[in-house]
Protein backbone atom coordinates (compact mmCIF):
# COMPACT_ATOMS: atom_id res chain seq x y z
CA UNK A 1 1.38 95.04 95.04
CA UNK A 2 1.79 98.49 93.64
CA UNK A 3 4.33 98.64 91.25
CA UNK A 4 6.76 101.37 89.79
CA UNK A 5 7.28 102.00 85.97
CA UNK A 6 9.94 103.29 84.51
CA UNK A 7 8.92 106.80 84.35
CA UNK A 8 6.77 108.47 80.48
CA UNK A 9 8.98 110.82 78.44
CA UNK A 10 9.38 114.23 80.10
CA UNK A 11 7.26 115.62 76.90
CA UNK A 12 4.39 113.28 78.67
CA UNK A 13 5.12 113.77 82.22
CA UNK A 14 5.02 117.67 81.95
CA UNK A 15 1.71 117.36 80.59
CA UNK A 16 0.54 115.99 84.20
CA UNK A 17 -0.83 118.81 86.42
CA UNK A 18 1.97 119.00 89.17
CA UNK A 19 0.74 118.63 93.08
CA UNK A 20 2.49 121.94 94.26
CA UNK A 21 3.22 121.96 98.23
CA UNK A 22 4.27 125.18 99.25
CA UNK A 23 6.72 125.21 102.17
CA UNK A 24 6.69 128.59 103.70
CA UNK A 25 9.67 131.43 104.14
CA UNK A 26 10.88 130.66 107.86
CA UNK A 27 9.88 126.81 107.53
CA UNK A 28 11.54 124.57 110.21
CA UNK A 29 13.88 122.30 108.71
CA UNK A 30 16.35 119.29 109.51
CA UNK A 31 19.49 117.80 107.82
CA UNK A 32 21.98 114.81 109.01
CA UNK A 33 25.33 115.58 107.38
CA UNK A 34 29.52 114.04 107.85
CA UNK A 35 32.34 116.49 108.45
CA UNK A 36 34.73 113.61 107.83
CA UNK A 37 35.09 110.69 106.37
CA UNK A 38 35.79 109.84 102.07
CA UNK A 39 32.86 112.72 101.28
CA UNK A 40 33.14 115.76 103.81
CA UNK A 41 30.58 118.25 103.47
CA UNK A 42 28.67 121.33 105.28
CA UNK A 43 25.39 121.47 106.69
CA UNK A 44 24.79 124.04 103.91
CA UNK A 45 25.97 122.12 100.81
CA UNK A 46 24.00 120.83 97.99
CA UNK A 47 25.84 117.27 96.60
CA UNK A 48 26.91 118.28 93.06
CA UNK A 49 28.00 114.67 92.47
CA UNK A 50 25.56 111.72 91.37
CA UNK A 51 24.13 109.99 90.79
CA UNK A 52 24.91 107.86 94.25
CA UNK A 53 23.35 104.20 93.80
CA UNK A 54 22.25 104.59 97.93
CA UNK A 55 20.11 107.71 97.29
CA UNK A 56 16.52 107.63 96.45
CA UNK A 57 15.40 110.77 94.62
CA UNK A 58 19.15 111.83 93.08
CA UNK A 59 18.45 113.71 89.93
CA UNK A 60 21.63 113.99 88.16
CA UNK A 61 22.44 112.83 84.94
CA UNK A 62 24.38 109.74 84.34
CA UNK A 63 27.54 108.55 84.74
CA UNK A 64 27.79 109.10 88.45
CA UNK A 65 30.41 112.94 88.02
CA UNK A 66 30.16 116.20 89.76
CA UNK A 67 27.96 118.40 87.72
CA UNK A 68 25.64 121.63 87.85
CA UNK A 69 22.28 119.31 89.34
CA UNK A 70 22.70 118.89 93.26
CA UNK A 71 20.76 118.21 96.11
CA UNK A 72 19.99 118.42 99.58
CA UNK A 73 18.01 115.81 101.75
CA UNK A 74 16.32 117.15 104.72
CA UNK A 75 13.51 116.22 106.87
CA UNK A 76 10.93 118.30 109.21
CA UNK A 77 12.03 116.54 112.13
CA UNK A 78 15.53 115.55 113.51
CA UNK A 79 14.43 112.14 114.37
CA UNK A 80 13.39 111.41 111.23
CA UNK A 81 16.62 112.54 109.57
CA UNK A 82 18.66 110.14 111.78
CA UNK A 83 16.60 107.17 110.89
CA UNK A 84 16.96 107.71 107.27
CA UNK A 85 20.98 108.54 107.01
CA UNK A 86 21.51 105.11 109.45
CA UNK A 87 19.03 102.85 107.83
CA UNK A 88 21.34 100.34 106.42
CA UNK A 89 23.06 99.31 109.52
CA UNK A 90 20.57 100.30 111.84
CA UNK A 91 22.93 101.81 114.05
CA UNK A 92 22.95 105.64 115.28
CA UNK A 93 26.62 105.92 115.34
CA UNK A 94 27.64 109.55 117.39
CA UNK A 95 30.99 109.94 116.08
CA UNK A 96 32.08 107.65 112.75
CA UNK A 97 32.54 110.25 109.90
CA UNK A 98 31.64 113.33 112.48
CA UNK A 99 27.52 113.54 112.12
CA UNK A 100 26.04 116.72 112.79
CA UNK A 101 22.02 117.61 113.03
CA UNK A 102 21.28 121.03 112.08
CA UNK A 103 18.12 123.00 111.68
CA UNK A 104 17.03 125.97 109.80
CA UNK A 105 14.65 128.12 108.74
CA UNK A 106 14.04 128.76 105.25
CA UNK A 107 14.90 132.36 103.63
CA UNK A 108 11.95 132.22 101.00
CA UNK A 109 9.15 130.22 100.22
CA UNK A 110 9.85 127.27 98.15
CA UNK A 111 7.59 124.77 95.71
CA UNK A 112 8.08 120.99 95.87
CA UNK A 113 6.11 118.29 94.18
CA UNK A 114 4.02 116.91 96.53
CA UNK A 115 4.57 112.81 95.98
CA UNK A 116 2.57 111.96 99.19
CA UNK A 117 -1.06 112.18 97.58
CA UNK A 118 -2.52 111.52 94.45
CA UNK A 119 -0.13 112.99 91.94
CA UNK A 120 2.01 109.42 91.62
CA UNK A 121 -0.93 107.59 91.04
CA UNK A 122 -1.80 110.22 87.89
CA UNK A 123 1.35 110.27 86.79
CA UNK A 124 1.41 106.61 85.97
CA UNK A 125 3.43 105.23 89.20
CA UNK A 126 2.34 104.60 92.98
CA UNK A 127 3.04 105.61 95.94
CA UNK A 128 6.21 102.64 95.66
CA UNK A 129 8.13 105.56 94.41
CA UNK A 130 8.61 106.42 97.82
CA UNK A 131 8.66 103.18 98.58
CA UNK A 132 10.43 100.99 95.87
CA UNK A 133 13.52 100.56 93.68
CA UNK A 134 15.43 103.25 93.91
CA UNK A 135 17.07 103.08 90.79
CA UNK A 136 13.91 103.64 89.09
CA UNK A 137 12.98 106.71 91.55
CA UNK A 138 16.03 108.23 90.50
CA UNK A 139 15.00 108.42 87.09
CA UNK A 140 12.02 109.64 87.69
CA UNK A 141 13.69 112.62 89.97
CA UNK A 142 15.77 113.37 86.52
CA UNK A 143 12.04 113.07 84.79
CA UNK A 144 10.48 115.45 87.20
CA UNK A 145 13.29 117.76 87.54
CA UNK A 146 13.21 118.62 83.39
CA UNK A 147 9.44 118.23 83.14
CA UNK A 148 8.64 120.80 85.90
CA UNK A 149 11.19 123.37 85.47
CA UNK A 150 9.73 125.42 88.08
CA UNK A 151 9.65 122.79 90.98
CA UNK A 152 12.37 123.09 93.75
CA UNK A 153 12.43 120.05 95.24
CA UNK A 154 10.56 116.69 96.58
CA UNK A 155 7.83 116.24 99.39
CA UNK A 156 8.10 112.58 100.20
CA UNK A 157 7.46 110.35 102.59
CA UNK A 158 9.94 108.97 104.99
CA UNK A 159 9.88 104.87 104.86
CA UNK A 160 11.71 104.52 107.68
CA UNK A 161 10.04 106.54 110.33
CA UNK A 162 5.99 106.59 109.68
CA UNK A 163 5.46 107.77 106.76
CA UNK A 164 7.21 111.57 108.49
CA UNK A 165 7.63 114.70 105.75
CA UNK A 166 11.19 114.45 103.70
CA UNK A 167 12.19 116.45 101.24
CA UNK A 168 14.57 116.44 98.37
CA UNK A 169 15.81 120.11 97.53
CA UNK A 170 17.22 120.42 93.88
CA UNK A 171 19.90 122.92 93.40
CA UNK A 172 17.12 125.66 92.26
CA UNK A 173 16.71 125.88 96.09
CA UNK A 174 20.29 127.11 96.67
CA UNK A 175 19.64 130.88 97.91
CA UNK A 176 16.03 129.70 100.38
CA UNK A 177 18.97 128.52 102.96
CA UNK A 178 19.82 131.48 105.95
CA UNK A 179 23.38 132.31 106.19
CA UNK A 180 23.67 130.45 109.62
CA UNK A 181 21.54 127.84 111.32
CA UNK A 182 19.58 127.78 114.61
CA UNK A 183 20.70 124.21 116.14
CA UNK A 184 23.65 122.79 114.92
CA UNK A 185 25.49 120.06 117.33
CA UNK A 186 27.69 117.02 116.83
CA UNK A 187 26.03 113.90 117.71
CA UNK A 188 28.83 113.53 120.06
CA UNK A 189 27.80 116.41 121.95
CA UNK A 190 26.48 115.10 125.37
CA UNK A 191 23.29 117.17 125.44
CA UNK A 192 22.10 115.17 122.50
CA UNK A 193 22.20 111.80 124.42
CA UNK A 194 18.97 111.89 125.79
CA UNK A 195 16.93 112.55 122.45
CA UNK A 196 18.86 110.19 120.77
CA UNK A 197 18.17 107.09 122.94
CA UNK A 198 15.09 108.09 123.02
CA UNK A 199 14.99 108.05 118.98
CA UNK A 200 17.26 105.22 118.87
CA UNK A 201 14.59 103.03 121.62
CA UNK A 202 11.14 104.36 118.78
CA UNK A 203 12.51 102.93 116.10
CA UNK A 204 14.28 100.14 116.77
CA UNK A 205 17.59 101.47 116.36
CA UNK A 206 20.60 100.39 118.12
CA UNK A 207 22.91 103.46 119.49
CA UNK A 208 26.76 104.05 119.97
């Protein structure tokens, strides 16, 4: 079974040639995010606080306290972003907390470490750090995040819907989002019913 370290020193780590994925200016992008509920937020907003135990590739700095490293999880696809915010209960759930899917197209180009290929493998992990605890992924986020100064995010793979593109922006992305987006709807909204059963039936999901 592949196994994941505890990531090298970031002296070590930076010395590892980086797997840079470009993602275009005008790239298609997805995000699942709560109006309501204990943490309201926007579909533009970058989550200054963490780290948050429930998180995979949070690169704050411990304790767990709003600070200057945030970040955004998106996905290239709107399926795949609802079956990786209702993973633990397996539920799509149209109206708890007020989810809204929004796209939008990105205002410059960005660079993300690519962790689907080779580049976890040479940096002394696996591919389990898409995969595995994500305790220890979180420390290597922090790892990456100071070793590669220039690197604006995370390419990873989605474990809950095929191996699908996620990514992980880190606050350096802040000004690649458009002032507005080009789908944004409730999950409540009616028109939405059809794609979602139709997500909810591919993956197993239950829907209400």
């Amino acid at each position: 079974m592949a196994k994941l370290p505890e990531p090298p020193s970031v002296a070590e780590l930076s010395k590892v040639r980086a797997d840079v994925q470009d993602l275009p200016k005008g790239a298609l992008v997805w995000r699942m995010y709560f109006r309501a509920g204990r943490h309201p937020t926007t579909w533009d907003d970058f989550r200054s606080f963490g780290p948050v135990s429930s998180s995979r590739f949070d690169h704050h700095d411990e304790p767990p306290q709003a600070q200057g490293k945030a970040i955004s999880y998106l996905a290239l696809a709107g399926p795949t972003c609802l079956a990786e915010v209702f993973q633990e209960t397996r539920l799509i759930d149209r109206t708890s907390r007020d989810p809204w899917l929004v796209a939008f197209k990105t205002d410059r180009d960005l660079k993300l470490l690519d962790l689907t290929g080779t580049w976890p493998t040479r940096a002394g992990a696996s591919m389990a750090l898409n995969t595995g605890r994500r305790d220890r992924a979180r420390r290597w986020a922090a790892a990456i995040h100071k070793g590669y100064p220039k690197i604006e995010g995370l390419l990873y793979a989605s474990s809950m819907r095929a191996n699908q593109p996620c990514i992980a922006l880190n606050e350096r992305a802040r000004n690649a989002l458009p002032a507005s987006p080009l789908f944004h709807r409730p999950l409540s909204d009616p028109t939405l019913l059809r794609v979602l059963k139709n997500t909810a039936a591919d993956i197993g999901y239950d829907l209400r």
